[in-house]
C-alpha atoms as a PDB file:
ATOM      1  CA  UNK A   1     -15.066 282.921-150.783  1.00  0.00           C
ATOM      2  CA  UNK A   2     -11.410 282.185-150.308  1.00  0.00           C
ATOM      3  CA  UNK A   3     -10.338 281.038-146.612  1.00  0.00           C
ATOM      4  CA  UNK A   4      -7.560 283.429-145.342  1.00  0.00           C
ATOM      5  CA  UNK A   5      -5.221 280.753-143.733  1.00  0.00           C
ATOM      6  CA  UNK A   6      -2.810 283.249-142.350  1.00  0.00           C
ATOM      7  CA  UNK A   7      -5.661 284.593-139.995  1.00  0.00           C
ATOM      8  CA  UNK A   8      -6.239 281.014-138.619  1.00  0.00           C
ATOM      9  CA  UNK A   9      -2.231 280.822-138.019  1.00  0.00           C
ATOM     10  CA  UNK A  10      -2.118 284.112-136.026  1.00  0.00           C
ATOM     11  CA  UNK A  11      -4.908 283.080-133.562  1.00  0.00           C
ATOM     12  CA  UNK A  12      -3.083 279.241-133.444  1.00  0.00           C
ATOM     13  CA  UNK A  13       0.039 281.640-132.360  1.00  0.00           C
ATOM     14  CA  UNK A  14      -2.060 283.653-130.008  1.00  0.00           C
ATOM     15  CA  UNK A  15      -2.948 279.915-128.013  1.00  0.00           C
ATOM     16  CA  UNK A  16       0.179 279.120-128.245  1.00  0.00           C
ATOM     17  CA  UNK A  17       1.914 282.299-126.892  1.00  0.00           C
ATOM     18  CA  UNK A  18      -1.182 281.780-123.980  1.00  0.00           C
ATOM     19  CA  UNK A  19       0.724 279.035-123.155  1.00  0.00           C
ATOM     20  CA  UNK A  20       3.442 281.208-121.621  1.00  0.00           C
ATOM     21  CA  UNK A  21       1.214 283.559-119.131  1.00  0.00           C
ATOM     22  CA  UNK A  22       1.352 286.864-118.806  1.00  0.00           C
ATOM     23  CA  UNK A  23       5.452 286.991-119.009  1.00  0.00           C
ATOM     24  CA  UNK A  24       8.057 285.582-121.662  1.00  0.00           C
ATOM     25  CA  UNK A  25       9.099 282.337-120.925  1.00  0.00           C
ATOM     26  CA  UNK A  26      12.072 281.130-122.233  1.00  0.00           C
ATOM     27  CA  UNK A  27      12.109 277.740-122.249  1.00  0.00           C
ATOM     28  CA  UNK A  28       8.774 277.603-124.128  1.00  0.00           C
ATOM     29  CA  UNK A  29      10.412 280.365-126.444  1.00  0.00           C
ATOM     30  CA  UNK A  30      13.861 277.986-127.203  1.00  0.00           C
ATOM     31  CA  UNK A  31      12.000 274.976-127.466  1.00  0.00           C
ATOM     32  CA  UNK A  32       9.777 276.250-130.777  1.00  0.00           C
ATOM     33  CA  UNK A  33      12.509 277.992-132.260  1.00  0.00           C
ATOM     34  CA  UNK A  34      14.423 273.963-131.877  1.00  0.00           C
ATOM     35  CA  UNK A  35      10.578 272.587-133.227  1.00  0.00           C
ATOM     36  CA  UNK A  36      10.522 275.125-136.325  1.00  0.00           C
ATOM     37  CA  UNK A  37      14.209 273.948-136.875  1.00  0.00           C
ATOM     38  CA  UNK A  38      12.887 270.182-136.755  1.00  0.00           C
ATOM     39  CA  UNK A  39      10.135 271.180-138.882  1.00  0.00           C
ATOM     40  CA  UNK A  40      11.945 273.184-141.708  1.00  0.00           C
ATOM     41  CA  UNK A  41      15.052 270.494-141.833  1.00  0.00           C
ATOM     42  CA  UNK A  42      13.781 267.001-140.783  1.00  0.00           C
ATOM     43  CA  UNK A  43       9.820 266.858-141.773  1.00  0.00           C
ATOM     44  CA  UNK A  44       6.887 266.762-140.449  1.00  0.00           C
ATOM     45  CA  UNK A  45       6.681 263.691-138.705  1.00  0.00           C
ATOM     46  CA  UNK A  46      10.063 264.292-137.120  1.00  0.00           C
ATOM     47  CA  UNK A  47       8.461 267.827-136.007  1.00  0.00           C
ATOM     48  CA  UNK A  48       5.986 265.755-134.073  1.00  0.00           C
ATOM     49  CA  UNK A  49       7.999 263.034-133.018  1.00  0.00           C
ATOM     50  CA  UNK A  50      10.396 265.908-131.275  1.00  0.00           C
ATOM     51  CA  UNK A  51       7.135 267.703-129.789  1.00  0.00           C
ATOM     52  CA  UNK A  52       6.497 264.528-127.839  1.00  0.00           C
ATOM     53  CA  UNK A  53      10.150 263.909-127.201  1.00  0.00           C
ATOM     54  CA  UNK A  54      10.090 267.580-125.506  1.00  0.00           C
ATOM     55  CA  UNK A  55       6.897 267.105-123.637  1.00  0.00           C
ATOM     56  CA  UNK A  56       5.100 269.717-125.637  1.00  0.00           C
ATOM     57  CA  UNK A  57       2.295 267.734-126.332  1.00  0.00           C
ATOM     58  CA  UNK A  58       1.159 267.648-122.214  1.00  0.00           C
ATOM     59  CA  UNK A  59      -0.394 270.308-120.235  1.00  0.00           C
ATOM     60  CA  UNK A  60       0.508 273.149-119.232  1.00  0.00           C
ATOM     61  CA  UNK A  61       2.531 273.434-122.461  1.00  0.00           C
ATOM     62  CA  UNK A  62       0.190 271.149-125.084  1.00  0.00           C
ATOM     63  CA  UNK A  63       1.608 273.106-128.732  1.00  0.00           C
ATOM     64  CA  UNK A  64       0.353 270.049-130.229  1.00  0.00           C
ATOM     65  CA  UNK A  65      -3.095 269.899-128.876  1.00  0.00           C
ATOM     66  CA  UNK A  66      -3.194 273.733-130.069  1.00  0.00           C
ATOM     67  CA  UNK A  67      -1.628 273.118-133.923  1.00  0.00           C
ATOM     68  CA  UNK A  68      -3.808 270.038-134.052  1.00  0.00           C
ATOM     69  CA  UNK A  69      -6.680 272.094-133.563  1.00  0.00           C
ATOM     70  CA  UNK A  70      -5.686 273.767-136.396  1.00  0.00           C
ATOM     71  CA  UNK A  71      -4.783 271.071-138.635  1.00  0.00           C
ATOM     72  CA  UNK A  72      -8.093 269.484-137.971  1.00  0.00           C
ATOM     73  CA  UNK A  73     -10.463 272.788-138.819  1.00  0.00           C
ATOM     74  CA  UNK A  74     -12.120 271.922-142.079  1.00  0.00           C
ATOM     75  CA  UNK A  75     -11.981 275.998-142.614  1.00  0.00           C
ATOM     76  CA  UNK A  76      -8.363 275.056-143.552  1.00  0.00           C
ATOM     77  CA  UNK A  77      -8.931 272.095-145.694  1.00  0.00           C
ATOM     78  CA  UNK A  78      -8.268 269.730-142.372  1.00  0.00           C
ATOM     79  CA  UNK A  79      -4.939 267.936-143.412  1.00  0.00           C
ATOM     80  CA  UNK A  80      -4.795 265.889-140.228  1.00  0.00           C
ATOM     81  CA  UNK A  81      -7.657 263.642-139.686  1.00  0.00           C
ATOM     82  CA  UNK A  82      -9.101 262.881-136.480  1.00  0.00           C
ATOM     83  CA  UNK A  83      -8.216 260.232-134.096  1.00  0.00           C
ATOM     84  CA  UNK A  84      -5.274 258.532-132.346  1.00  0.00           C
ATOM     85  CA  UNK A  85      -2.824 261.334-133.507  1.00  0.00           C
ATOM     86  CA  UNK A  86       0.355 258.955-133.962  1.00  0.00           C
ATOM     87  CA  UNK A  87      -1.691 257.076-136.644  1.00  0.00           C
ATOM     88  CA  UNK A  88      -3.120 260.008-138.213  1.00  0.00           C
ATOM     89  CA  UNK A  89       0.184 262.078-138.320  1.00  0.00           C
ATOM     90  CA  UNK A  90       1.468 258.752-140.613  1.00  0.00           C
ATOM     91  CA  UNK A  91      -1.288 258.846-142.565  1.00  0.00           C
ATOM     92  CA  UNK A  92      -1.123 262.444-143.060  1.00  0.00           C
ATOM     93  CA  UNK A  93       2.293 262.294-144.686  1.00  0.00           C
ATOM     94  CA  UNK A  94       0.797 259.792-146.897  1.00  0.00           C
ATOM     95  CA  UNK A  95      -0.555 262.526-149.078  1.00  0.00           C
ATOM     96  CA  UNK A  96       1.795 265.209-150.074  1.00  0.00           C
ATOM     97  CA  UNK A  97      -0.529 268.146-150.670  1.00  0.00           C
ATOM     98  CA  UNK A  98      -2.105 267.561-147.093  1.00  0.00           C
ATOM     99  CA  UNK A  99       1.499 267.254-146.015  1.00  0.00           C
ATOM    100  CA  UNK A 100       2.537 270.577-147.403  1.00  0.00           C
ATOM    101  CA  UNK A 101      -0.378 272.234-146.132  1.00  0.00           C
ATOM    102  CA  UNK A 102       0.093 271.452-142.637  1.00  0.00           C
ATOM    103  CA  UNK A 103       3.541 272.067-143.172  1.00  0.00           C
ATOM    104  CA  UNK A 104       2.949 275.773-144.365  1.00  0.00           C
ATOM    105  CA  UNK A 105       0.626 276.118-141.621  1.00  0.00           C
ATOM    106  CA  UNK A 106       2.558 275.177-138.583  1.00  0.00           C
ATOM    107  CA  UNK A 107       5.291 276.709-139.751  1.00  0.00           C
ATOM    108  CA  UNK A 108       4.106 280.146-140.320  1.00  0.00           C
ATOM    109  CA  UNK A 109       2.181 279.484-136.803  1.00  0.00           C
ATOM    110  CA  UNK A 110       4.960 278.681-135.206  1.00  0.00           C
ATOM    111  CA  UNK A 111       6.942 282.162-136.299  1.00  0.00           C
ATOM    112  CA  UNK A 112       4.452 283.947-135.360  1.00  0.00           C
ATOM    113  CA  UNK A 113       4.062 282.321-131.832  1.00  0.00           C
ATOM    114  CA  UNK A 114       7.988 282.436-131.832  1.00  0.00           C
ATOM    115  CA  UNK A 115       7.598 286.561-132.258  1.00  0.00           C
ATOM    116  CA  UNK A 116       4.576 286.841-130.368  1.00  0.00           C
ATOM    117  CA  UNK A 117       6.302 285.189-127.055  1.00  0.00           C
ATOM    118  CA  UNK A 118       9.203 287.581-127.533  1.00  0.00           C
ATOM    119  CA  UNK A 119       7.088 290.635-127.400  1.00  0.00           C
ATOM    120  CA  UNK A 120       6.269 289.690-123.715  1.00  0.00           C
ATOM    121  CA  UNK A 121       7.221 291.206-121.052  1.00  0.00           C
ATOM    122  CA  UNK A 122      10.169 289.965-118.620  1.00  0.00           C
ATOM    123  CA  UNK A 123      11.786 286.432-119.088  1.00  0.00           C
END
């Protein structure tokens, strides 16, 4: 039975638009449009390098403790291996279809977060 990946990136958008309580937050909102930008121009490792650069992989606003979660669920084929994250984000990009996969899969999560933030109220 095939996995249906897109259903795993709608509930890693539904954590991540948790992130932004019960009303539309901005910030979070303009910082993973800038991410998907990163991620879409400059690669996957830059992605991550500018998640840590913008804080977003701390508390309260942790997208990469969310997206990791889903990079790391063998349900999905688990392109990102476990451990120290730095290391295995390098290793990751080491093999290119495990680097496309996450690739496709943070980036459609991260539309969908980006849409699913906007449909909140206020902000």
């Amino acid at each position: 039975m095939a996995t249906n990946l897109d259903a795993h990136c709608a509930r890693c958008a539904t954590d991540i638009v948790a992130l932004s309580g019960a009303s539309r937050d901005k910030e979070l909102e303009n910082r993973l449009n800038n991410a998907l930008g990163v991620l879409q121009e400059d690669g996957f490792f830059a992605f991550y390098l500018y998640l840590k650069y913008r804080k977003l992989d701390q508390p309260p606003q942790d997208v990469w403790a969310v997206l990791a979660g889903l990079l790391q669920d063998e349900s999905v084929g688990a392109p990102l291996g476990a451990g120290e994250y730095d290391r295995s984000v390098v290793e990751m990009t080491g093999d290119l279809q495990k680097l496309l996969l996450a690739k496709q899969l943070t980036e459609r999560s991260l539309v969908y977060a980006r849409y699913g933030i906007r449909s909140l109220p206020g902000g």
